[in-house]
C-alpha atoms as a PDB file:
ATOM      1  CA  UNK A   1     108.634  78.924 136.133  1.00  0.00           C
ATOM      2  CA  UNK A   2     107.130  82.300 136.491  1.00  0.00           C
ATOM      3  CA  UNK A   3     106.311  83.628 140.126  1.00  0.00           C
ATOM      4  CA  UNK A   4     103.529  87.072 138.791  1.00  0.00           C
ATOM      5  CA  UNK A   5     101.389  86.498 136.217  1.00  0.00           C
ATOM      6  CA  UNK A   6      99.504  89.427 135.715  1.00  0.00           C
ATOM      7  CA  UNK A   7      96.235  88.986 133.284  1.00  0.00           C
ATOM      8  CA  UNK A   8      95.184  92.077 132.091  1.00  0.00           C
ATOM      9  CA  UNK A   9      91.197  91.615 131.266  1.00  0.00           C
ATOM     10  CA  UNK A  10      89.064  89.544 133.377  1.00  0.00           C
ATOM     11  CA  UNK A  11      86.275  88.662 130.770  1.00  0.00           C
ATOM     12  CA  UNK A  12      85.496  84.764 129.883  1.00  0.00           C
ATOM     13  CA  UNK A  13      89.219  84.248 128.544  1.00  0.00           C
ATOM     14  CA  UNK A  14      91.230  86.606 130.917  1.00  0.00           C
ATOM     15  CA  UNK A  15      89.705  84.015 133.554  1.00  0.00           C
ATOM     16  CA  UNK A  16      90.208  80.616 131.122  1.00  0.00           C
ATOM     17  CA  UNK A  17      93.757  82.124 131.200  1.00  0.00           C
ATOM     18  CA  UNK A  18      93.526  82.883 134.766  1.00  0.00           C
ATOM     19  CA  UNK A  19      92.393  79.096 135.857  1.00  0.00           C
ATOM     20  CA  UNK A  20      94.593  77.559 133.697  1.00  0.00           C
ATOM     21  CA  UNK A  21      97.897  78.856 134.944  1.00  0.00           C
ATOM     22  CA  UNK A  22      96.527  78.473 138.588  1.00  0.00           C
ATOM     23  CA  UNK A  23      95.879  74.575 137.673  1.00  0.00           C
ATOM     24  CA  UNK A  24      98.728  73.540 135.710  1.00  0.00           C
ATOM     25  CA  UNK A  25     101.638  76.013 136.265  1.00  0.00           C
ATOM     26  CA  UNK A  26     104.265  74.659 138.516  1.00  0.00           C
ATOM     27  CA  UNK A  27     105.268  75.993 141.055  1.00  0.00           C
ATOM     28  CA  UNK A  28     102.113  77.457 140.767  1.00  0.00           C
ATOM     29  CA  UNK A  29     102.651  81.534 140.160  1.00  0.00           C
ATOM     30  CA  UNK A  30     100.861  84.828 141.391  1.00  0.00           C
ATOM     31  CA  UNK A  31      98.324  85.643 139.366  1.00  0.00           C
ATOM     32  CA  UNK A  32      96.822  88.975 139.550  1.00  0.00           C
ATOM     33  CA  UNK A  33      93.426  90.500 137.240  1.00  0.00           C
ATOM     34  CA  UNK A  34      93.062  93.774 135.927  1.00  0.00           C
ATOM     35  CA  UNK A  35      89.400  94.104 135.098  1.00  0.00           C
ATOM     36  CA  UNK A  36      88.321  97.727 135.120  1.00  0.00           C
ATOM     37  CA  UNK A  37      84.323  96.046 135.115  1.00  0.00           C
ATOM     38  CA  UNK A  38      83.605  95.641 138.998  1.00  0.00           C
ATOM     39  CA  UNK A  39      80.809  92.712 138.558  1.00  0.00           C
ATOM     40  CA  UNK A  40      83.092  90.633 135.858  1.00  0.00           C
ATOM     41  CA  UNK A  41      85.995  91.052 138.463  1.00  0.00           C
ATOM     42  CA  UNK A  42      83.875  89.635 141.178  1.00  0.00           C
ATOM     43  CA  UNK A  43      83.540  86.253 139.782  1.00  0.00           C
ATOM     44  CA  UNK A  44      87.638  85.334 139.121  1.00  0.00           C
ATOM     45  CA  UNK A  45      87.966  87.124 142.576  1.00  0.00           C
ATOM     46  CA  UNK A  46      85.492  84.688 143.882  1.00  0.00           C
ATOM     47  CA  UNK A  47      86.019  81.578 141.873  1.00  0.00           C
ATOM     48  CA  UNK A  48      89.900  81.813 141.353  1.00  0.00           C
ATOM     49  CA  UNK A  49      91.029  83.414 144.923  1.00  0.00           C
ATOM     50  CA  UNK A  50      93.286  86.210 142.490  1.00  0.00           C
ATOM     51  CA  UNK A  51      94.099  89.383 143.249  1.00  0.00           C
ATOM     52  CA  UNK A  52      92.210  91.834 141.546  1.00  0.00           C
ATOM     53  CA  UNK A  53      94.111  95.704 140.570  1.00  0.00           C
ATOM     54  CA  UNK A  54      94.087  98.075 138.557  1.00  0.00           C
ATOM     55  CA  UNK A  55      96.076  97.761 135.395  1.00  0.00           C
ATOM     56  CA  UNK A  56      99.418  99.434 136.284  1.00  0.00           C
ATOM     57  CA  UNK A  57      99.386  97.884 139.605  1.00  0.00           C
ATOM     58  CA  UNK A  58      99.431  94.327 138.056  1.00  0.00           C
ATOM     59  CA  UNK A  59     102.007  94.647 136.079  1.00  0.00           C
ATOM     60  CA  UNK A  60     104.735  95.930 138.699  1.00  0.00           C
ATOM     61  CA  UNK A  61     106.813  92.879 139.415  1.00  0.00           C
ATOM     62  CA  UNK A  62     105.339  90.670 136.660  1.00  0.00           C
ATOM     63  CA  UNK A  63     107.469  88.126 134.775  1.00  0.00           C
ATOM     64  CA  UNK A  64     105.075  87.388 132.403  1.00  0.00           C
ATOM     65  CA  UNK A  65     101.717  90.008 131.612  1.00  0.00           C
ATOM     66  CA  UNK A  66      99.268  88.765 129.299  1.00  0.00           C
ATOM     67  CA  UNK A  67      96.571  90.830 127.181  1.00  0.00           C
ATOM     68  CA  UNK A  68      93.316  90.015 127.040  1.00  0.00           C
ATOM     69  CA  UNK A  69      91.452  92.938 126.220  1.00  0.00           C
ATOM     70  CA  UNK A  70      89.619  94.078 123.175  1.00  0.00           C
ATOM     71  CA  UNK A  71      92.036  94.835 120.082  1.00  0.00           C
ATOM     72  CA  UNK A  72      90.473  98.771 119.669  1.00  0.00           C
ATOM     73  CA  UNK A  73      91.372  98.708 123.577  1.00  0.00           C
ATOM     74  CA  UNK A  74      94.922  97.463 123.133  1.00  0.00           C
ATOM     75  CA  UNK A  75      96.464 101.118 122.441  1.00  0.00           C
ATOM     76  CA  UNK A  76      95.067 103.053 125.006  1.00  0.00           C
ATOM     77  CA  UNK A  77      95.971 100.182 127.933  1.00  0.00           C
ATOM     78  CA  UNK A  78      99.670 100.085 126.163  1.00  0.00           C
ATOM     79  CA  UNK A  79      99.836 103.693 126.402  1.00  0.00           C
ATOM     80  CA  UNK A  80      98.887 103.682 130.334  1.00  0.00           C
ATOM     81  CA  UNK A  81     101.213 100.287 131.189  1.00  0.00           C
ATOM     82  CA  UNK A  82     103.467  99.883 128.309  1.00  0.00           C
ATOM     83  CA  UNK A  83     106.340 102.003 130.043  1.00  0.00           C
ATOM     84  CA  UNK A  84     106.089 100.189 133.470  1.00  0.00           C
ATOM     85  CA  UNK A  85     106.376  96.879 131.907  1.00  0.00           C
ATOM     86  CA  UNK A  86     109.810  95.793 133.666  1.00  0.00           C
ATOM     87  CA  UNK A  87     112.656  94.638 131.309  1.00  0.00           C
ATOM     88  CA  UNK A  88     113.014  91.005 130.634  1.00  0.00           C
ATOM     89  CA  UNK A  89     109.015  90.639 130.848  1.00  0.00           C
ATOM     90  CA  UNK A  90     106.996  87.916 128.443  1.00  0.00           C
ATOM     91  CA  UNK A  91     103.875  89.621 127.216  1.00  0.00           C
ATOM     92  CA  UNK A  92     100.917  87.561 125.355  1.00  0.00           C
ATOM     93  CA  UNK A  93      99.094  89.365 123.498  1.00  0.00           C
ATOM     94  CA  UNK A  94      95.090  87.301 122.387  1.00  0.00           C
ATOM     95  CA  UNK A  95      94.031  90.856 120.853  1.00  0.00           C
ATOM     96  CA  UNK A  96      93.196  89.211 116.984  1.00  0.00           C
ATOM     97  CA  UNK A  97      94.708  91.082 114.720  1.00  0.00           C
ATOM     98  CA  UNK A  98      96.957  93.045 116.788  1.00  0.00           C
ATOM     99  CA  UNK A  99     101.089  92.478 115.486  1.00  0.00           C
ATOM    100  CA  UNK A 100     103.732  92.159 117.649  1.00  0.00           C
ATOM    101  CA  UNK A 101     105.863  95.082 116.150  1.00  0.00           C
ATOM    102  CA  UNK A 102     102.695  97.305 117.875  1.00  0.00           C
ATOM    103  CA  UNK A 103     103.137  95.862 120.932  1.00  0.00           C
ATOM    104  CA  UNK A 104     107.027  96.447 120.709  1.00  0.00           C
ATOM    105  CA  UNK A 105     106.681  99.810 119.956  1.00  0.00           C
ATOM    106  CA  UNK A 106     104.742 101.034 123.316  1.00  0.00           C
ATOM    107  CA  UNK A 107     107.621  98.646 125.424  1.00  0.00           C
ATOM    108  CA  UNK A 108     110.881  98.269 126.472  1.00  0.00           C
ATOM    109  CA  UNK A 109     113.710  97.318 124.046  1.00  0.00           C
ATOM    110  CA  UNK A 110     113.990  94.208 126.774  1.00  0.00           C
ATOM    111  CA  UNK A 111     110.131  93.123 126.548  1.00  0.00           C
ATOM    112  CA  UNK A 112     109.456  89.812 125.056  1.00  0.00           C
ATOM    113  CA  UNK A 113     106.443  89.919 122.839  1.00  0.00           C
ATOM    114  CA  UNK A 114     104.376  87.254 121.817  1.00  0.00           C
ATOM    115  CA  UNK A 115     101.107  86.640 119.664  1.00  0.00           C
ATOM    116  CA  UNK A 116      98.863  84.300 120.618  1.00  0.00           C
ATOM    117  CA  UNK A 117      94.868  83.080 118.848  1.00  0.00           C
ATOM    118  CA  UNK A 118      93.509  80.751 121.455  1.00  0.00           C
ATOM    119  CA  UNK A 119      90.244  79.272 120.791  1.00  0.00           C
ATOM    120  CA  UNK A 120      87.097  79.199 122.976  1.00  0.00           C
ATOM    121  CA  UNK A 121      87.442  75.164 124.029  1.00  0.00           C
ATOM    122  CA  UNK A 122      90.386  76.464 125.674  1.00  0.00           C
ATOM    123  CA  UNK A 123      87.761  77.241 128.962  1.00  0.00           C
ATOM    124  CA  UNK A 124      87.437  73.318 129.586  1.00  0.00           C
ATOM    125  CA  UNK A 125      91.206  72.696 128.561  1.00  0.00           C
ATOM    126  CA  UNK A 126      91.022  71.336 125.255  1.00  0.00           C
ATOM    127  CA  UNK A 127      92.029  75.031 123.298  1.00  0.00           C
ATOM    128  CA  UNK A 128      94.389  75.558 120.674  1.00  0.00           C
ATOM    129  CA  UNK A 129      96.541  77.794 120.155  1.00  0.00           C
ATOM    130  CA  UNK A 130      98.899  79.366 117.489  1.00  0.00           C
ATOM    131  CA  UNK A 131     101.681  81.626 118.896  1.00  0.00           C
ATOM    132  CA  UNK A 132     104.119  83.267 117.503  1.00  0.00           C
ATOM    133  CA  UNK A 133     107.544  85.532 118.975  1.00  0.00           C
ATOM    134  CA  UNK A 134     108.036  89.153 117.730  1.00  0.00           C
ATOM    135  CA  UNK A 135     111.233  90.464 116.515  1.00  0.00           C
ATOM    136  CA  UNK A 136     112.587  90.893 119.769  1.00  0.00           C
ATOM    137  CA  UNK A 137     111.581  87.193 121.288  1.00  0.00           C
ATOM    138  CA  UNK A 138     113.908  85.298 122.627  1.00  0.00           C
ATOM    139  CA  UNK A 139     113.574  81.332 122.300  1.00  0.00           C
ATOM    140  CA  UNK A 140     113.597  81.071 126.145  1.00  0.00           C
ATOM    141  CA  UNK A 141     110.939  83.641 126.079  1.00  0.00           C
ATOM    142  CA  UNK A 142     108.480  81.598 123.432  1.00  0.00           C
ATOM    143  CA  UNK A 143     109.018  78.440 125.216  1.00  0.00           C
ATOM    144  CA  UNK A 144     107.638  79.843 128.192  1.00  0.00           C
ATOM    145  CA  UNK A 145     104.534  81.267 126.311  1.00  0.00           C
ATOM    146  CA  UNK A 146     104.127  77.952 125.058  1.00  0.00           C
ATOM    147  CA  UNK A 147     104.397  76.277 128.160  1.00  0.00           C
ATOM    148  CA  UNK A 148     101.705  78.636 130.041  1.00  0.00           C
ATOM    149  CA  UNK A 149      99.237  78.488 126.662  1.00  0.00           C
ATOM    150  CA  UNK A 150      99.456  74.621 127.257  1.00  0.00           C
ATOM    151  CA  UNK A 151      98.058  74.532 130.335  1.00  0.00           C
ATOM    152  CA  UNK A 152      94.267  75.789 128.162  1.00  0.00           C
ATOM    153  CA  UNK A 153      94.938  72.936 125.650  1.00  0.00           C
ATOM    154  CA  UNK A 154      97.175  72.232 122.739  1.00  0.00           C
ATOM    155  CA  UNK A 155      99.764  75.061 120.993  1.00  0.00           C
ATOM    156  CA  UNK A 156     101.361  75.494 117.917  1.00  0.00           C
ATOM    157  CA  UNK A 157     104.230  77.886 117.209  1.00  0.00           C
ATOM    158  CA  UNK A 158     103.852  79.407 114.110  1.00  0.00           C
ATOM    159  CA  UNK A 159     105.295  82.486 112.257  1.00  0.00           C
ATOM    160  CA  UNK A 160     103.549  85.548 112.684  1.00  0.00           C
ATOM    161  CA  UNK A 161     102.953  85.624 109.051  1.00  0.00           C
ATOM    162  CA  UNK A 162     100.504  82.618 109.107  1.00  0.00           C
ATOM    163  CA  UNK A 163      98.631  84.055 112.170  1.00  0.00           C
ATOM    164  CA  UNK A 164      95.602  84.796 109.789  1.00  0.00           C
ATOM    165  CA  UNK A 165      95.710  81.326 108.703  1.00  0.00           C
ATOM    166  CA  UNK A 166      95.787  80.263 112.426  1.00  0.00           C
ATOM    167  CA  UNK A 167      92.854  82.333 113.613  1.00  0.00           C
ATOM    168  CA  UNK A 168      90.805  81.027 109.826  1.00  0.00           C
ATOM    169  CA  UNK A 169      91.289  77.114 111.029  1.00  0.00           C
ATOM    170  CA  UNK A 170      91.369  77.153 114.568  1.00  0.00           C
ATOM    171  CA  UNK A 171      90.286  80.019 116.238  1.00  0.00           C
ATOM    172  CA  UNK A 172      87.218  80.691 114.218  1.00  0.00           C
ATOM    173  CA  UNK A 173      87.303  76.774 113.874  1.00  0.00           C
ATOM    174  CA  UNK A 174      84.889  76.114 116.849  1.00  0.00           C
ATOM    175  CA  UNK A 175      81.895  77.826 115.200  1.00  0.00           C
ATOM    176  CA  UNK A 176      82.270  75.799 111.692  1.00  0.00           C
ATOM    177  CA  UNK A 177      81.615  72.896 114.082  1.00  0.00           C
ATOM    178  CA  UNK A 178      78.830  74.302 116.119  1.00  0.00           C
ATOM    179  CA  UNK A 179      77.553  75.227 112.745  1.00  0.00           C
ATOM    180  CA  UNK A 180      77.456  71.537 110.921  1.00  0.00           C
ATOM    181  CA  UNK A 181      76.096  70.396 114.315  1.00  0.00           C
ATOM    182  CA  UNK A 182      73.149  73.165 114.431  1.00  0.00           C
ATOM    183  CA  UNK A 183      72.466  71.751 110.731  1.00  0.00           C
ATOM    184  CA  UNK A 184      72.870  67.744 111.885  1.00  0.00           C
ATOM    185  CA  UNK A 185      70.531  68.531 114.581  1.00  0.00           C
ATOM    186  CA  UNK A 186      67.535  70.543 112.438  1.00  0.00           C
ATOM    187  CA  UNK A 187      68.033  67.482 110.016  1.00  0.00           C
ATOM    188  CA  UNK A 188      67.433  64.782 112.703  1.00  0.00           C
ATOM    189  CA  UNK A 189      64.401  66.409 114.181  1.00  0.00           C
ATOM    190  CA  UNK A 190      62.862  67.028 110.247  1.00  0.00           C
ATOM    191  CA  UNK A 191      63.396  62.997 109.954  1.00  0.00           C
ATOM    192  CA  UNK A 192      61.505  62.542 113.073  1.00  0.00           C
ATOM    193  CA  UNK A 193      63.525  62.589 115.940  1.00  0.00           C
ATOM    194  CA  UNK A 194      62.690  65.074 118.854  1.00  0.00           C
ATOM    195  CA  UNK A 195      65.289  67.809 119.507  1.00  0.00           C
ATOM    196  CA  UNK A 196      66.791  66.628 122.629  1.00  0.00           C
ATOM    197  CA  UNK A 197      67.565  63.119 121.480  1.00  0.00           C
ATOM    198  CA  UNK A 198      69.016  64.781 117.972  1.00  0.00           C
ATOM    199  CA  UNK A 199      71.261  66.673 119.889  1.00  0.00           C
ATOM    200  CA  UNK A 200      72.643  64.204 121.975  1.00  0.00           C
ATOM    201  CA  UNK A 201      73.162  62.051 119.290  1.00  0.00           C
ATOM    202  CA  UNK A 202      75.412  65.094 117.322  1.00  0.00           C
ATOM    203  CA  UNK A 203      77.115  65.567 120.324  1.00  0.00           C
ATOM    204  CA  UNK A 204      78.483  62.810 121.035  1.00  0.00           C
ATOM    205  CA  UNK A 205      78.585  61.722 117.364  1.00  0.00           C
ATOM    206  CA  UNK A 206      81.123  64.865 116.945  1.00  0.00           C
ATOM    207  CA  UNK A 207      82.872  63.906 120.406  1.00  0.00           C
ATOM    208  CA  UNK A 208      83.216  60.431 119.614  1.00  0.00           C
ATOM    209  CA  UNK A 209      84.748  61.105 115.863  1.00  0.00           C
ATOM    210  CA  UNK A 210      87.078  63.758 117.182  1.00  0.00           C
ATOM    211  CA  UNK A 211      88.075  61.310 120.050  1.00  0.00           C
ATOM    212  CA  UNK A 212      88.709  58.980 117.084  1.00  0.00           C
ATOM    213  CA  UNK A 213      90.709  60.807 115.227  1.00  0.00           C
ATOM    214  CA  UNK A 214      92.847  62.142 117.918  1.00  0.00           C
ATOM    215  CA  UNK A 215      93.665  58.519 119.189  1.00  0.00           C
ATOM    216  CA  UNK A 216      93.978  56.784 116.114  1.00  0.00           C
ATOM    217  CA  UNK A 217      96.924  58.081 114.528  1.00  0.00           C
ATOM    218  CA  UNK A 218      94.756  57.551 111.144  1.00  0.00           C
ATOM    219  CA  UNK A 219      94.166  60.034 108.648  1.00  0.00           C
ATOM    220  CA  UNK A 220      90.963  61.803 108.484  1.00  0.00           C
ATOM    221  CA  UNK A 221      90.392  60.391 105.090  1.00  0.00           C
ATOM    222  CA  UNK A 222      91.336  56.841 106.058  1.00  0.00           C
ATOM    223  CA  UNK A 223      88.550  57.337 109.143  1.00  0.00           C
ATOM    224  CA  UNK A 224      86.164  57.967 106.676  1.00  0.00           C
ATOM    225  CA  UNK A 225      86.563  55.240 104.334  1.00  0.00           C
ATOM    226  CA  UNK A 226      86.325  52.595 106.377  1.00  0.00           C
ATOM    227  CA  UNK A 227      82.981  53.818 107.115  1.00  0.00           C
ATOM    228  CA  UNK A 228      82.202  54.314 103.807  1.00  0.00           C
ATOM    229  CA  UNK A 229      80.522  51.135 102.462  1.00  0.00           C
ATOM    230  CA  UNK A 230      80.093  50.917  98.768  1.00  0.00           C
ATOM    231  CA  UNK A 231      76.926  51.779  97.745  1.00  0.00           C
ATOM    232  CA  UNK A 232      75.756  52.300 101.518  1.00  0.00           C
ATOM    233  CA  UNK A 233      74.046  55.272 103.222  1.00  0.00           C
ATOM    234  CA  UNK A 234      76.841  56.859 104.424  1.00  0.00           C
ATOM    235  CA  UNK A 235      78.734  56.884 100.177  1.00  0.00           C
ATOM    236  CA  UNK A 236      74.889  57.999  99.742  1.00  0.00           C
ATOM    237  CA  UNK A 237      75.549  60.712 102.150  1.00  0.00           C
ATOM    238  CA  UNK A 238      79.131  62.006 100.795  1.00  0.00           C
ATOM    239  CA  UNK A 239      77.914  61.749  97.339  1.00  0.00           C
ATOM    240  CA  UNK A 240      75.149  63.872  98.116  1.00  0.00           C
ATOM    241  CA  UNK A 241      77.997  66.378  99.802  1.00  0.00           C
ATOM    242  CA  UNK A 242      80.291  66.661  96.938  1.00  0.00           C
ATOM    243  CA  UNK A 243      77.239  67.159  94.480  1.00  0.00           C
ATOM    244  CA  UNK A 244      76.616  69.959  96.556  1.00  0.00           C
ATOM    245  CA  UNK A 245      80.352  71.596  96.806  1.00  0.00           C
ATOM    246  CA  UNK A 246      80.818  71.122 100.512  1.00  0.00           C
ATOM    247  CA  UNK A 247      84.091  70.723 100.565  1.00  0.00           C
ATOM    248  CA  UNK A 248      85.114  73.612  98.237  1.00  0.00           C
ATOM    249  CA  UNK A 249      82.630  75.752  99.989  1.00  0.00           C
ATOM    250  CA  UNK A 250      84.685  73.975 103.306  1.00  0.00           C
ATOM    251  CA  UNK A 251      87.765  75.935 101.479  1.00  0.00           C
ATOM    252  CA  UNK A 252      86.077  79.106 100.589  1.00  0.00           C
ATOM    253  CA  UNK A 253      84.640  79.903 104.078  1.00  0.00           C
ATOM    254  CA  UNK A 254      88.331  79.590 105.270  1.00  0.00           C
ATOM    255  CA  UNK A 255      89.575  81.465 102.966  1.00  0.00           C
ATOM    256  CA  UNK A 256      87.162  84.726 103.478  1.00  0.00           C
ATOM    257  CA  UNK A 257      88.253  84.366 107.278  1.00  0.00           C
ATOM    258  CA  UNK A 258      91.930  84.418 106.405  1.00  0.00           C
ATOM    259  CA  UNK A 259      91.366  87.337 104.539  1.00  0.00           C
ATOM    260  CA  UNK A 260      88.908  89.078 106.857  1.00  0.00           C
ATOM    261  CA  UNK A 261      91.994  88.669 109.745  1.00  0.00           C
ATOM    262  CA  UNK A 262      93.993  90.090 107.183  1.00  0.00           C
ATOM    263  CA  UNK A 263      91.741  93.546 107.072  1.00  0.00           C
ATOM    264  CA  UNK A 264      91.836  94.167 110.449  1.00  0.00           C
ATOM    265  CA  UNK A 265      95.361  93.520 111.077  1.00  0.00           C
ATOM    266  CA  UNK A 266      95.508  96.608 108.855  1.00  0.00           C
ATOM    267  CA  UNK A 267      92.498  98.375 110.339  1.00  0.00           C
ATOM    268  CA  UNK A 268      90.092  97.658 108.071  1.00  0.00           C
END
């Protein structure tokens, strides 16, 4: 495995990243922080023991560098590192929107390139992630982006054409959930409960059913059928749903987020 790992952008994923290569990576590599912000790179310093540098510093002698910076940032920190990335070197690239051939074009012929959408449940392990290799990737080189995303949660390699479909289900994914449990929540409290005991109750409700449906091996729809009773609250419930167009709206809402990623890929 790799010995440098140098994480360029120390803000809440640079250190998810940061953590999760120091945890699960084996032998467990060098990881230094660019973060040009001198109170957010006081807390990986502190709570991760990495070496904190300037940009151009971390790369030098990195196997693998990974960006984590804002996409509008992404050209000017290519422009200042791009030519000191060292041939054979994996870069990641989070930056939404950002393609692979861009990243290419401000590196070596030898740099690997690969695109990456993590989501935010990747800072207590359970993440996923689509990745995908540019033209220029080798299969050694995506297996090893795989294997370091891992260590955050679950990946899935994808081509870079359904990247927009990646960061419409899962990246963006986290907040449709937050979303239905803001509305379970309001719900509870307007049938009576009080607002602490609603939101446990969603929590764990939405922990439980994920849990569920992870260990199962069942389908979603099979899960909910079987609570489904004929004529009970919860067919009450679902009716009530489908009147309404949930699950079309469900399809819509993805649908505007695939095409939103698709806009600024292009710059929109």
């Amino acid at each position: 495995m790799t010995a440098r790992i140098a994480v360029l952008g120390g803000g809440v994923m640079g250190e998810t990243l940061a953590g999760g290569f120091l945890r699960y990576v084996t032998p467990r590599p060098a990881v230094v922080v660019a973060e040009k912000r001198e109170d957010r790179a006081q807390q990986p310093r502190d709570e991760l023991g990495v070496e904190i540098a300037d940009p151009l510093d971390a790369v030098r002698g990195a196997q693998v560098v990974v960006l984590v910076v804002k996409p509008q940032d992404i050209p000017a920190l290519l422009s200042d590192v791009g030519p000191s990335i060292e041939p054979g070197t994996v870069v990641i690239s989070i930056a939404a929107g950002i393609r692979t051939q861009t990243i290419e074009e401000a590196v070596g012929p030898d740099v690997h390139v690969v695109r990456a959408m993590p989501n935010t449940p990747a800072r207590v392990d359970r993440g996923v992630t689509g990745i995908s290799g540019g033209n220029r990737c080798s299969d050694e080189a995506l297996a090893l982006a795989e294997s370091l995303m891992s260590s955050v949660g679950q990946v899935v390699v994808v081509p870079e054409s359904l990247q927009d479909a990646v960061t419409a289900v899962s990246g963006s994914g986290p907040a449709y959930v937050f979303y239905l449990a803001e509305a379970m929540i309001a719900a509870g409290v307007e049938l009576g409960l009080d607002e602490a005991a609603a939101t446990h109750m969603v929590t764990h409700t939405i922990l439980g059913a994920a849990t569920l449906m992870e260990t199962s091996g069942e389908h979603p729809e099979e899960l909910r059928r079987k609570v489904t009773s004929p004529n009970g609250t919860t067919a009450a419930a679902i009716a009530r749903l489908e009147e309404l167009g949930v699950r079309e709206s469900v399809g819509a809402a993805l649908t505007a987020a695939r095409d939103r990623s698709r806009e600024l890929s292009a710059g929109a």
